[in-house]
PDB file of N, CA and C in Angstrom:
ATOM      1  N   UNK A   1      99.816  67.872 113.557  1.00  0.00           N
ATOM      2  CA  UNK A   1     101.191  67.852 113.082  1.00  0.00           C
ATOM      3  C   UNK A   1     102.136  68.101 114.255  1.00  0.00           C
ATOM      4  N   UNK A   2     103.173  67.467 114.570  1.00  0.00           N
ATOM      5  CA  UNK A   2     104.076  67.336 115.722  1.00  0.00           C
ATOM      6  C   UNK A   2     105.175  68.511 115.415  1.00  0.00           C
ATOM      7  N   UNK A   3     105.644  68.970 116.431  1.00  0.00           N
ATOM      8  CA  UNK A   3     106.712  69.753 116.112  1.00  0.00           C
ATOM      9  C   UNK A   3     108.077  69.090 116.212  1.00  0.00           C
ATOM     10  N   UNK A   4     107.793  67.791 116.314  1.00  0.00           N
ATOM     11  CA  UNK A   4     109.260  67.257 116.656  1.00  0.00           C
ATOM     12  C   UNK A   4     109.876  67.144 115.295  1.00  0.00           C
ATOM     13  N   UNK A   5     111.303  67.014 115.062  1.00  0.00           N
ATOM     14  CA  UNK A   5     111.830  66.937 113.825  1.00  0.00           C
ATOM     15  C   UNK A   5     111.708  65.304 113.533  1.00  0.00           C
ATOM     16  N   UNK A   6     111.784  65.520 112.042  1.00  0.00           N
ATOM     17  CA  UNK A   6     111.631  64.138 111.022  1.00  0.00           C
ATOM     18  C   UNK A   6     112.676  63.579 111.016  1.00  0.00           C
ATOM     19  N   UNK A   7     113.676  63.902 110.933  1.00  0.00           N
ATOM     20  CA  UNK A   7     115.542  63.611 110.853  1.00  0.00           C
ATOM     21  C   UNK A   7     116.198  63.870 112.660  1.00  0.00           C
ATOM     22  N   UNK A   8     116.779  62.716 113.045  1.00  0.00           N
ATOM     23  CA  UNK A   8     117.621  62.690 113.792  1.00  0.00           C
ATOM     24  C   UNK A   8     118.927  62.062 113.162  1.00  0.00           C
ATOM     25  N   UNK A   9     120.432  62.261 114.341  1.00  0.00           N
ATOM     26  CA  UNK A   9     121.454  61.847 113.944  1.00  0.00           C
ATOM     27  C   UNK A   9     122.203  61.009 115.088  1.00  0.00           C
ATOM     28  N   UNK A  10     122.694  60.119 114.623  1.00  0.00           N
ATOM     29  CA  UNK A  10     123.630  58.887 115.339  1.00  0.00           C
ATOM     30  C   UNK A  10     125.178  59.394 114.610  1.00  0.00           C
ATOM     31  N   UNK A  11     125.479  59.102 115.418  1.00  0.00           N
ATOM     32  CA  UNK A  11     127.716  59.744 115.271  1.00  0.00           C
ATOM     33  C   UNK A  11     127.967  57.654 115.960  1.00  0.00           C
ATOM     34  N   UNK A  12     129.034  56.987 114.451  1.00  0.00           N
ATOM     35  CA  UNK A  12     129.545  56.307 114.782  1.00  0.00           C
ATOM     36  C   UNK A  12     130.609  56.206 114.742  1.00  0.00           C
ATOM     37  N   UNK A  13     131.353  55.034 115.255  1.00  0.00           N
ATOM     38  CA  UNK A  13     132.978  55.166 114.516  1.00  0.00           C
ATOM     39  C   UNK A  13     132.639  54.610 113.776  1.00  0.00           C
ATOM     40  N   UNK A  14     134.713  54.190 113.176  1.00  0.00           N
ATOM     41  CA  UNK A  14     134.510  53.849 112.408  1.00  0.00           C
ATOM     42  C   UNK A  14     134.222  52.275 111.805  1.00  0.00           C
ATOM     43  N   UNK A  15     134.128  51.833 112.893  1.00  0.00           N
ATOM     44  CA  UNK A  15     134.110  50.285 112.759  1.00  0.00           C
ATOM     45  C   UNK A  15     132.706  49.879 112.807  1.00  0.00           C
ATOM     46  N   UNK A  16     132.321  50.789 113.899  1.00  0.00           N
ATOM     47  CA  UNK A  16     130.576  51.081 113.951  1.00  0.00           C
ATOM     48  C   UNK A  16     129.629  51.204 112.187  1.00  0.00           C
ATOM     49  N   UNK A  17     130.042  52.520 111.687  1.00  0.00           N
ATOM     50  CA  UNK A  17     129.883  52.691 110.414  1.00  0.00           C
ATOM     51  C   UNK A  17     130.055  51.349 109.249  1.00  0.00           C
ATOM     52  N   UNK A  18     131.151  50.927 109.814  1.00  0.00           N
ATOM     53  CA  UNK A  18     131.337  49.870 108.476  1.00  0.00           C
ATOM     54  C   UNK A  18     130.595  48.725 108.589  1.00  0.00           C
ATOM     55  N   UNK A  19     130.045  48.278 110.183  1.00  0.00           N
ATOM     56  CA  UNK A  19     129.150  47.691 110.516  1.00  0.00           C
ATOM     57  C   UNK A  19     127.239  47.523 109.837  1.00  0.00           C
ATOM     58  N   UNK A  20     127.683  49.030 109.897  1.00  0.00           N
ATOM     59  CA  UNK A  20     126.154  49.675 109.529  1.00  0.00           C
ATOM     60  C   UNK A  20     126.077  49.371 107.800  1.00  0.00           C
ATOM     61  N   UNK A  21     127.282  49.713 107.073  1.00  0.00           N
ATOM     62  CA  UNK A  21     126.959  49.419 105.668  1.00  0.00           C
ATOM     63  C   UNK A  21     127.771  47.777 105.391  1.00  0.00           C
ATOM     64  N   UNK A  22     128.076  47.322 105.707  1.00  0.00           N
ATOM     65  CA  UNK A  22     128.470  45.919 105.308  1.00  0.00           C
ATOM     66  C   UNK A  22     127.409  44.846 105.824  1.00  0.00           C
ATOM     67  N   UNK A  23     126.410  45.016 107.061  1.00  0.00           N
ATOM     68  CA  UNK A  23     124.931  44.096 107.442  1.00  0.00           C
ATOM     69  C   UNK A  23     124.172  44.941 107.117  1.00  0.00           C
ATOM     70  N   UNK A  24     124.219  46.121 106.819  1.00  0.00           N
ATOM     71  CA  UNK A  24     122.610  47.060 106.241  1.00  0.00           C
ATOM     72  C   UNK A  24     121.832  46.869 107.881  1.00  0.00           C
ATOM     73  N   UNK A  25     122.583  46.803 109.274  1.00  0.00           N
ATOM     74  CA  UNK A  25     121.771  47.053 109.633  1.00  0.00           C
ATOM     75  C   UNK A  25     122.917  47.566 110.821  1.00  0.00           C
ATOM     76  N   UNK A  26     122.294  48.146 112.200  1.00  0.00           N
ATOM     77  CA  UNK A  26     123.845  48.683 113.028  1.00  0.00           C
ATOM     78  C   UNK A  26     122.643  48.130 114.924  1.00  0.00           C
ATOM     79  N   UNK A  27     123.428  47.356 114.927  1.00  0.00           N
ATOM     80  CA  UNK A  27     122.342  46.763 116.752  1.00  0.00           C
ATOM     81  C   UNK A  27     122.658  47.775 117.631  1.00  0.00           C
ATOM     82  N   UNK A  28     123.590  48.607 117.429  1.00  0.00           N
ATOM     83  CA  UNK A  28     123.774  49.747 118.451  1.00  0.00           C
ATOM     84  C   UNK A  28     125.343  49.856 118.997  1.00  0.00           C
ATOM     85  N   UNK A  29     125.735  51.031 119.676  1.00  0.00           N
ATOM     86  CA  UNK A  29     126.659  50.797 120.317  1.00  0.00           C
ATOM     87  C   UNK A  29     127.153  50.834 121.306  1.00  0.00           C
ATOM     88  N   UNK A  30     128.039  50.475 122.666  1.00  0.00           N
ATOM     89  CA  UNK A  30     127.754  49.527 123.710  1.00  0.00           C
ATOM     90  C   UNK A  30     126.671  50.656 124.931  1.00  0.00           C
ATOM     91  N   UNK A  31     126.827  51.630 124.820  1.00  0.00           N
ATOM     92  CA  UNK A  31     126.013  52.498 125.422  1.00  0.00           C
ATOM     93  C   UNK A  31     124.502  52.174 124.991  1.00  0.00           C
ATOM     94  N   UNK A  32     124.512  52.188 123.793  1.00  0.00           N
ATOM     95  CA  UNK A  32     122.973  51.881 123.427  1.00  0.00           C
ATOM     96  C   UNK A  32     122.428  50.077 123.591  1.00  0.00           C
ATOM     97  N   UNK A  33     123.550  49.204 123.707  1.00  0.00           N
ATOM     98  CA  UNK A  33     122.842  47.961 124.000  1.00  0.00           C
ATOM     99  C   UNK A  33     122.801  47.432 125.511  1.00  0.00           C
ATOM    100  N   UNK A  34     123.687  49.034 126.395  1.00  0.00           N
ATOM    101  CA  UNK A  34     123.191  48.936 127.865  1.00  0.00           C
ATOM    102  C   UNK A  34     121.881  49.396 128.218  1.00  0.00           C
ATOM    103  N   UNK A  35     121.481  49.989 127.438  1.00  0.00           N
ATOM    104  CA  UNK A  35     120.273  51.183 127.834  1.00  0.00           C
ATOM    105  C   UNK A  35     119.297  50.747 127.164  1.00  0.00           C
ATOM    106  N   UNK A  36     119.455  49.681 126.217  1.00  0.00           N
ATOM    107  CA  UNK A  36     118.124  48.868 125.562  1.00  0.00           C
ATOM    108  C   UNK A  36     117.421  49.592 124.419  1.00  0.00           C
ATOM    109  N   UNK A  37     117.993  50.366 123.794  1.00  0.00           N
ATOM    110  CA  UNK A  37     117.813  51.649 122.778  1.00  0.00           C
ATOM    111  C   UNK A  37     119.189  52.490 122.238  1.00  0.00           C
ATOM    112  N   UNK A  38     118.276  52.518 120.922  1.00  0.00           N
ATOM    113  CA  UNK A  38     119.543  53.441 120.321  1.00  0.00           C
ATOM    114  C   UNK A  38     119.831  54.835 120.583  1.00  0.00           C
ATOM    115  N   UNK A  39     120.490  55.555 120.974  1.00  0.00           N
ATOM    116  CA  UNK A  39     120.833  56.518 121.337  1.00  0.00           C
ATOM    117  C   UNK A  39     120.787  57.615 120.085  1.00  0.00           C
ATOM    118  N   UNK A  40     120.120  58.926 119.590  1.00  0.00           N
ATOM    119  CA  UNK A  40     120.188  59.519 118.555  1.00  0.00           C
ATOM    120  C   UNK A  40     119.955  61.536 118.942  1.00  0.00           C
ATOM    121  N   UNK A  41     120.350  61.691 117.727  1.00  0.00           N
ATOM    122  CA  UNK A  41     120.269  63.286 118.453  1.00  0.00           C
ATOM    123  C   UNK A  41     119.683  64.315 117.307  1.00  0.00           C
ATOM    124  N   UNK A  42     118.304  65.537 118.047  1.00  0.00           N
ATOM    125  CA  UNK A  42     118.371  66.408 117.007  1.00  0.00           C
ATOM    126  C   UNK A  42     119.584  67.216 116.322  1.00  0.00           C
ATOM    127  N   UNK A  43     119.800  67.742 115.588  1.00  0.00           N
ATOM    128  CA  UNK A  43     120.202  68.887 114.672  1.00  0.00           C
ATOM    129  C   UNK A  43     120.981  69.434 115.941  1.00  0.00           C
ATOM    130  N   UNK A  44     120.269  69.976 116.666  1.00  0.00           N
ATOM    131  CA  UNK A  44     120.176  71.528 117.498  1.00  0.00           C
ATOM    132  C   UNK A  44     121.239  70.373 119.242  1.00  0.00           C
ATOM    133  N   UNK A  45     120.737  69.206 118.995  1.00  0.00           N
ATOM    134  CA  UNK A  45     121.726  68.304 120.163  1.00  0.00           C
ATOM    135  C   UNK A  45     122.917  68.063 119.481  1.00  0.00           C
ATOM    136  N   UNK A  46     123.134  67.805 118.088  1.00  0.00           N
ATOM    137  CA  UNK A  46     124.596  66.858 117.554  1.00  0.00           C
ATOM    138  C   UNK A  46     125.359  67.392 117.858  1.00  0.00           C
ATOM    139  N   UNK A  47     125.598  68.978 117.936  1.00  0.00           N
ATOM    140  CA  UNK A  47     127.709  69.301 118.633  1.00  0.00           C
ATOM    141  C   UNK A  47     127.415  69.149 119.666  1.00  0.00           C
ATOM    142  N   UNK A  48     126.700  69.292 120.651  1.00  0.00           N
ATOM    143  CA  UNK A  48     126.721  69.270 122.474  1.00  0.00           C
ATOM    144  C   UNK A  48     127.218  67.292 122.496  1.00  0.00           C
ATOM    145  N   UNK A  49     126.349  66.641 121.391  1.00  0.00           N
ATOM    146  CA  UNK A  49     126.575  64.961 121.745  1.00  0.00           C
ATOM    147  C   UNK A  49     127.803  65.034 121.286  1.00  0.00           C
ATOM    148  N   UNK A  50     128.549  65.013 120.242  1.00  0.00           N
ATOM    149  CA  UNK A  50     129.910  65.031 119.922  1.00  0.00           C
ATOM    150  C   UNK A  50     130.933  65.289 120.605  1.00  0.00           C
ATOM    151  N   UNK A  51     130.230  66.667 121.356  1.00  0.00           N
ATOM    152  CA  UNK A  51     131.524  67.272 122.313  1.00  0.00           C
ATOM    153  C   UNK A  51     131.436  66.342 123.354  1.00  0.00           C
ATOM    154  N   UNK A  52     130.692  66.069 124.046  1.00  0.00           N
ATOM    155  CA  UNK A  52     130.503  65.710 125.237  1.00  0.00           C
ATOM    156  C   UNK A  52     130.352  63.919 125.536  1.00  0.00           C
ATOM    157  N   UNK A  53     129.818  63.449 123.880  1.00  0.00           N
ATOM    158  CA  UNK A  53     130.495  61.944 124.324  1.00  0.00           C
ATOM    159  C   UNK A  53     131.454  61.482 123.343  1.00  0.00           C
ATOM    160  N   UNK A  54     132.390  61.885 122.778  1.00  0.00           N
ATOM    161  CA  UNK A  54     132.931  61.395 121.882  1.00  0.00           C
ATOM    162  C   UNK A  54     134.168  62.605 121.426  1.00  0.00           C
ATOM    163  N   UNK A  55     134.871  63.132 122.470  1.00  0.00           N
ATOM    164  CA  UNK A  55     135.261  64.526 122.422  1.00  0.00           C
ATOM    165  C   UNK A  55     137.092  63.807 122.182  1.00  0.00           C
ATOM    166  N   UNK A  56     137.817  64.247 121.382  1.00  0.00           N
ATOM    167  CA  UNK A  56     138.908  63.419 120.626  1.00  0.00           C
ATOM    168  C   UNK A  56     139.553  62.264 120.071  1.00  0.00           C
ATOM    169  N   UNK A  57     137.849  61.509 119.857  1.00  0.00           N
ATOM    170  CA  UNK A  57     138.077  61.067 119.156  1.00  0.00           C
ATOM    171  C   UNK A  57     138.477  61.380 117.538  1.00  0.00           C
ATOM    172  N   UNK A  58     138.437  60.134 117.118  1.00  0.00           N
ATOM    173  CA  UNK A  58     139.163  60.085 115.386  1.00  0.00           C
ATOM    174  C   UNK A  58     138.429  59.207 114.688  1.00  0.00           C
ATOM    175  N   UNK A  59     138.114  59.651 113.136  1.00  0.00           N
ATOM    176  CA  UNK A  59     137.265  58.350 112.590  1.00  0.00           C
ATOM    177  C   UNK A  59     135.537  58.437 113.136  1.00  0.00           C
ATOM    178  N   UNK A  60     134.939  59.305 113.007  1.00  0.00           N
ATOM    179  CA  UNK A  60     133.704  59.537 113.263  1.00  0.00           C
ATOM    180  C   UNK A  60     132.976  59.471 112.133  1.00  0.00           C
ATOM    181  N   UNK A  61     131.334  59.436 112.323  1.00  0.00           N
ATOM    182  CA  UNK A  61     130.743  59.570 111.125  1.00  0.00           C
ATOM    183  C   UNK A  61     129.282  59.741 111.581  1.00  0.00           C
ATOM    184  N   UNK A  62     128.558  60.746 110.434  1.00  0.00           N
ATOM    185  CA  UNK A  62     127.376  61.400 111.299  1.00  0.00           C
ATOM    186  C   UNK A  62     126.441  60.673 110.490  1.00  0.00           C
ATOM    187  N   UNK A  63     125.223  59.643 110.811  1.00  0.00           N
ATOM    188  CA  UNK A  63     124.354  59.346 110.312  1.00  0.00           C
ATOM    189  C   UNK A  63     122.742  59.968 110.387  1.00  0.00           C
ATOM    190  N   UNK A  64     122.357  60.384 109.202  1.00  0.00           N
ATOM    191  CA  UNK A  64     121.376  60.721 109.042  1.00  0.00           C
ATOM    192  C   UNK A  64     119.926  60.360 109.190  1.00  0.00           C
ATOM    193  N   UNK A  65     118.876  60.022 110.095  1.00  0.00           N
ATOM    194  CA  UNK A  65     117.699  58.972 110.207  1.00  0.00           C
ATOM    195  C   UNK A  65     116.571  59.588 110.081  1.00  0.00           C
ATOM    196  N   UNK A  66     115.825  58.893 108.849  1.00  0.00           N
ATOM    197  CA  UNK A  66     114.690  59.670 108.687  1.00  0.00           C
ATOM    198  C   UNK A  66     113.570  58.623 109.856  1.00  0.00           C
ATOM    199  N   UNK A  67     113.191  59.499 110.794  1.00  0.00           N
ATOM    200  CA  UNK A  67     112.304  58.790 112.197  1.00  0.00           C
ATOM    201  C   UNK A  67     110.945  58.474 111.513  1.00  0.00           C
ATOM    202  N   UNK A  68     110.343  58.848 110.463  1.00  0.00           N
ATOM    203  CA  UNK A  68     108.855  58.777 110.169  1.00  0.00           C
ATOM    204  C   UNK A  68     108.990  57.395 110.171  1.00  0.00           C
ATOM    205  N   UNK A  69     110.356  57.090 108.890  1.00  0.00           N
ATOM    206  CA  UNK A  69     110.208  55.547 108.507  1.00  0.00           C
ATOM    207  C   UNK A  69     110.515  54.555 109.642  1.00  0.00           C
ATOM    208  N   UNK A  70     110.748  54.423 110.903  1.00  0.00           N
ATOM    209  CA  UNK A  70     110.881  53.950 112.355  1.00  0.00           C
ATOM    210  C   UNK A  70     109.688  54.029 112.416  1.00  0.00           C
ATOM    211  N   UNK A  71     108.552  54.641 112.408  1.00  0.00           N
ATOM    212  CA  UNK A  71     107.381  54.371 112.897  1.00  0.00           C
ATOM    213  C   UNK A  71     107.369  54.757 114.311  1.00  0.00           C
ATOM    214  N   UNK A  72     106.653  53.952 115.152  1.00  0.00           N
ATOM    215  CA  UNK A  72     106.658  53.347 116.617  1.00  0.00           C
ATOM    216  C   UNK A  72     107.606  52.901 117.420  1.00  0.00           C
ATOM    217  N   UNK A  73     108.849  52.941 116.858  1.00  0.00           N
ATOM    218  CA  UNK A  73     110.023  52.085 117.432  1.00  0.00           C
ATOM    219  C   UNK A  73     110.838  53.878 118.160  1.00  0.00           C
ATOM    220  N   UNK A  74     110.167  54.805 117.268  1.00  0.00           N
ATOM    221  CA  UNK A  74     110.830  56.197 118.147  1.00  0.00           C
ATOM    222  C   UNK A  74     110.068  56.942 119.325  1.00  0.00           C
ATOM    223  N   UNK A  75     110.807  57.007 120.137  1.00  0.00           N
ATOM    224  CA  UNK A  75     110.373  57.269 121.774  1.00  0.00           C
ATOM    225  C   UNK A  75     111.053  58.539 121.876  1.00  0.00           C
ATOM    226  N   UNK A  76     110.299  59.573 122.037  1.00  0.00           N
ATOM    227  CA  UNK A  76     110.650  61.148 122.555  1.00  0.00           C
ATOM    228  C   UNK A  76     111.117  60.644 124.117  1.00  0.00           C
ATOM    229  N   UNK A  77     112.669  60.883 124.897  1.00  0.00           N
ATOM    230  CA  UNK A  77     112.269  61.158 126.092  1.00  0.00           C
ATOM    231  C   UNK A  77     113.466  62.122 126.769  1.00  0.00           C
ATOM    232  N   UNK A  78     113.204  62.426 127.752  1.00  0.00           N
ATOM    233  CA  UNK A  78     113.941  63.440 128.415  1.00  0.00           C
ATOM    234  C   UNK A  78     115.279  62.940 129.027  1.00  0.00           C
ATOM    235  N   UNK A  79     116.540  63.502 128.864  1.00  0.00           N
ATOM    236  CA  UNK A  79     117.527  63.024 128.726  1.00  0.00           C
ATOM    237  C   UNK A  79     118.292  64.627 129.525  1.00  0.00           C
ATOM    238  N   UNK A  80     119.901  64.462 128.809  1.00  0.00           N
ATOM    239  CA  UNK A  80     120.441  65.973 129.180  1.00  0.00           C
ATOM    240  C   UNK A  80     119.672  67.007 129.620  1.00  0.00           C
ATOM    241  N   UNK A  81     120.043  67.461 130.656  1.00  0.00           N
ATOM    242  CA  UNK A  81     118.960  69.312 130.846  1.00  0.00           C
ATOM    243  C   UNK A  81     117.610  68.791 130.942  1.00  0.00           C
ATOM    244  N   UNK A  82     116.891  67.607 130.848  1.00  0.00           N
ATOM    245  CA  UNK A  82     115.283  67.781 130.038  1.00  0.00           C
ATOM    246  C   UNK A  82     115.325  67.888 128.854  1.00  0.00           C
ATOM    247  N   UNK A  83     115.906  67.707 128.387  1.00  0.00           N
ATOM    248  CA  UNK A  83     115.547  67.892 126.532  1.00  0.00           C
ATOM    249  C   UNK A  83     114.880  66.652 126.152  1.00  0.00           C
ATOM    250  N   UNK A  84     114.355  66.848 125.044  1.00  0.00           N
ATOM    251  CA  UNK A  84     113.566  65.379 124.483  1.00  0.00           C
ATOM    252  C   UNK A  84     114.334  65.194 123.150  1.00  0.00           C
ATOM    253  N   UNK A  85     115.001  64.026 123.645  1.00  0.00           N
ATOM    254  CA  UNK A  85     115.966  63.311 122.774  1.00  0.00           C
ATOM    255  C   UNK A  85     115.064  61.974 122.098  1.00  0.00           C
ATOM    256  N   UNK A  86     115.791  62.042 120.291  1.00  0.00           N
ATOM    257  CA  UNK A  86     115.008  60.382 120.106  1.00  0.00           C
ATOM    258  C   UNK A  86     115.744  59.183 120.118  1.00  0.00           C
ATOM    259  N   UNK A  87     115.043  58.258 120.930  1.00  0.00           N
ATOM    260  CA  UNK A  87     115.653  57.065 120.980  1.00  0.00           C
ATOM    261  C   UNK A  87     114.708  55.799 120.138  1.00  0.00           C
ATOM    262  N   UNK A  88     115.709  55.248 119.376  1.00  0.00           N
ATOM    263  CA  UNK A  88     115.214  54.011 119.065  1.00  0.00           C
ATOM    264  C   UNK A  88     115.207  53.008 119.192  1.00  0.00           C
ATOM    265  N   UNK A  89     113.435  52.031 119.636  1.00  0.00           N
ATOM    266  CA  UNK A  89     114.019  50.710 120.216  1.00  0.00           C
ATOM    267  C   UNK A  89     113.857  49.760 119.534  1.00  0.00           C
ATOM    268  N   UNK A  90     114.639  49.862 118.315  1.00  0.00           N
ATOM    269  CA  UNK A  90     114.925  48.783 117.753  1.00  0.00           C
ATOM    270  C   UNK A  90     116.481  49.151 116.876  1.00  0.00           C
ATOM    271  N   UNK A  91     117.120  47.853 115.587  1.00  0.00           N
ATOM    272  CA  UNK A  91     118.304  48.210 115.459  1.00  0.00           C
ATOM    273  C   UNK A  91     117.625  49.302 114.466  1.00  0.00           C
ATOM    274  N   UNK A  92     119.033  49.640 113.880  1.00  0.00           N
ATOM    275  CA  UNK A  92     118.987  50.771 113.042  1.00  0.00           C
ATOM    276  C   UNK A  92     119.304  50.033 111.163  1.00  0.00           C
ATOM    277  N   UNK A  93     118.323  49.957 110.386  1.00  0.00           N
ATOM    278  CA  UNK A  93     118.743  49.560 109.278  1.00  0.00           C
ATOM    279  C   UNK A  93     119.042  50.747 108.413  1.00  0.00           C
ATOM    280  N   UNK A  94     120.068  50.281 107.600  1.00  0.00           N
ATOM    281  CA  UNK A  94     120.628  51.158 106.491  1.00  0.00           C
ATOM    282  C   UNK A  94     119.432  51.790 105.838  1.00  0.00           C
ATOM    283  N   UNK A  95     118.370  51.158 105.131  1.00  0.00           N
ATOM    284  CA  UNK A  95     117.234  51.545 104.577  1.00  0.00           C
ATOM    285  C   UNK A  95     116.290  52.982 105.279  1.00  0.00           C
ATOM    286  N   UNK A  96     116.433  53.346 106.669  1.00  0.00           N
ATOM    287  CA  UNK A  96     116.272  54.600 107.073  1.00  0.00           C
ATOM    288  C   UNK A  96     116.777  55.544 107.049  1.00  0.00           C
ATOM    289  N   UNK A  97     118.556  54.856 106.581  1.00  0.00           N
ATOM    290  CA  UNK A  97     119.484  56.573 106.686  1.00  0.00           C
ATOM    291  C   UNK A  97     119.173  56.987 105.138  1.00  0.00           C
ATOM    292  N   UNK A  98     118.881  58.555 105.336  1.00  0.00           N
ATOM    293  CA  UNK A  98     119.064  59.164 104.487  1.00  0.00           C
ATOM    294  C   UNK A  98     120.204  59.942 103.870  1.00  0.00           C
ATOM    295  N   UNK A  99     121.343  59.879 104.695  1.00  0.00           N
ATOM    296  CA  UNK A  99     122.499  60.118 104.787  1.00  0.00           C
ATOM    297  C   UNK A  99     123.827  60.264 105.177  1.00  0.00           C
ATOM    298  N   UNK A 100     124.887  59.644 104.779  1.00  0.00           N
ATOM    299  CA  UNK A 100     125.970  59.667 106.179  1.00  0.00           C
ATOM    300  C   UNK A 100     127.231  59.694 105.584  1.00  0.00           C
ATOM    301  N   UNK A 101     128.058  60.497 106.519  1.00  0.00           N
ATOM    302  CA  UNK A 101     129.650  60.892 105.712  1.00  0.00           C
ATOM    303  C   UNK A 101     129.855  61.200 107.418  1.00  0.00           C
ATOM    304  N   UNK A 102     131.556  61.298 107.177  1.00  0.00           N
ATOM    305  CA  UNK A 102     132.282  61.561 108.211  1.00  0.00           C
ATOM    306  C   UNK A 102     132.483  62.750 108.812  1.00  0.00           C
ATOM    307  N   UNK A 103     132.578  62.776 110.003  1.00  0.00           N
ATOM    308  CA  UNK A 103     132.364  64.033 110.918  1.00  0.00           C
ATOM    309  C   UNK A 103     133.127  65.217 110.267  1.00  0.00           C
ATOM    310  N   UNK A 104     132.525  66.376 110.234  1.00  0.00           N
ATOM    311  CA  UNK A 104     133.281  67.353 109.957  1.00  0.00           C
ATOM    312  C   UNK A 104     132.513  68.362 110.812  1.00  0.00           C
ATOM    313  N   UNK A 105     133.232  69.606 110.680  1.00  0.00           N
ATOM    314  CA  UNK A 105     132.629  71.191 111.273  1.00  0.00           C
ATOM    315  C   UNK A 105     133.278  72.156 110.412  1.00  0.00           C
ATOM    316  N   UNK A 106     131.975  72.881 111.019  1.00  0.00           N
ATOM    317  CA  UNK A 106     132.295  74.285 110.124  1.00  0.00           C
ATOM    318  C   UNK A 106     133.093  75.087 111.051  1.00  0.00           C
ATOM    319  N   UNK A 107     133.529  76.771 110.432  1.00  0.00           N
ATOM    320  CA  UNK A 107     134.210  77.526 111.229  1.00  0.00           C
ATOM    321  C   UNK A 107     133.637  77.936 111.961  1.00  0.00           C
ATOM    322  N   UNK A 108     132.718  77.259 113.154  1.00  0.00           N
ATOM    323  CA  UNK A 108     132.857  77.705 114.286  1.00  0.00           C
ATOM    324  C   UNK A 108     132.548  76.755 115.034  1.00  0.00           C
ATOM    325  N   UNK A 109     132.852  75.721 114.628  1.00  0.00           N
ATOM    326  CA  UNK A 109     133.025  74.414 115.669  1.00  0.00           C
ATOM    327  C   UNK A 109     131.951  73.416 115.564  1.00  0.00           C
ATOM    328  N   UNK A 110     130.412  73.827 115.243  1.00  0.00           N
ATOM    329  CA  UNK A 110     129.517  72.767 114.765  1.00  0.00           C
ATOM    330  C   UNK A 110     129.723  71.827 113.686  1.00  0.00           C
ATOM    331  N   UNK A 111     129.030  71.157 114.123  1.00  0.00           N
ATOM    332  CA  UNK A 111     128.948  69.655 113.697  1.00  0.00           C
ATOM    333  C   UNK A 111     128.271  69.784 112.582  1.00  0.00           C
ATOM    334  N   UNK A 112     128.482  69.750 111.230  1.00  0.00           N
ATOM    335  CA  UNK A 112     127.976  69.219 110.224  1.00  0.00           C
ATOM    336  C   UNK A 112     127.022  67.891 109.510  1.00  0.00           C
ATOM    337  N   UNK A 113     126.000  68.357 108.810  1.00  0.00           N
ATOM    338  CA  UNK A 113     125.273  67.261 108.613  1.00  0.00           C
ATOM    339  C   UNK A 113     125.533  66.902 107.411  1.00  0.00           C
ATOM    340  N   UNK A 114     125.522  65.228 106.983  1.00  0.00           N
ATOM    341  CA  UNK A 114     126.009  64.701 105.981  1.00  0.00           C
ATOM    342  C   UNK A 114     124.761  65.406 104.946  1.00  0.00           C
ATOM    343  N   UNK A 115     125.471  64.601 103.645  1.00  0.00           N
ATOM    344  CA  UNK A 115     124.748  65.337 102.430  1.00  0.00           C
ATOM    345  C   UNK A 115     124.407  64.265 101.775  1.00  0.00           C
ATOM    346  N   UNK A 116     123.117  64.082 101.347  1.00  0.00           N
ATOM    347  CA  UNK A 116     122.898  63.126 100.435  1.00  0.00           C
ATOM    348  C   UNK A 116     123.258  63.278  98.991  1.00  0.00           C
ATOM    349  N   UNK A 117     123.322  61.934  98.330  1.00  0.00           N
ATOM    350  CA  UNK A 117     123.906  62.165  97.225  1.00  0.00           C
ATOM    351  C   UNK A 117     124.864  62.394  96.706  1.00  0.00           C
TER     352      UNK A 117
END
């Protein structure tokens, strides 16, 4: 049994997002179709990624990815600091998110995870 987590998260805009539910599927965004992979983040990475790539923006939205159902297409690799970030190399279909709503935080500045249902 792996200790890596089952759920990672992708932060899109909002044009990104509407992308993702109007083709049911999202090819990435331009960072991720330079780098040949989708760019995604644990739990414990999403406010450091927020702050640090996407820091005033407006119109965000946190998507939820369950990685089991990716299979093989998810690649542990070392990124920021060394951390092992997941990337996926393929697109991202709607049928993996398990959940997604627009960026919010709690009172003390983290990044909130969407809620299913």
């Amino acid at each position: 049994m792996s200790d890596l987590p089952a759920v990672a998260y992708k932060v899109l805009t909002g044009p990104q997002m509407a992308e993702l539910e109007d083709a049911r599927l999202f090819k990435g965004a331009p960072i991720d179709l330079a780098d040949g992979y989708i760019h995604l983040s644990t739990l414990t990475q999403l406010t450091e990624t927020v702050d640090k790539h996407f820091a005033g923006q407006r119109d965000l939205h946190v998507v939820a990815v369950d990685l089991e159902a990716l299979g093989d297409a998810v690649k542990w690799e070392p990124s920021r600091g060394g951390q092992l970030f997941p990337h996926i190399y393929t697109d991202l279909p709607l049928n993996v998110v398990l959940a997604y709503g627009p960026l919010e935080r709690d009172a003390d500045g983290n990044v909130l995870t969407p809620v299913a249902g």
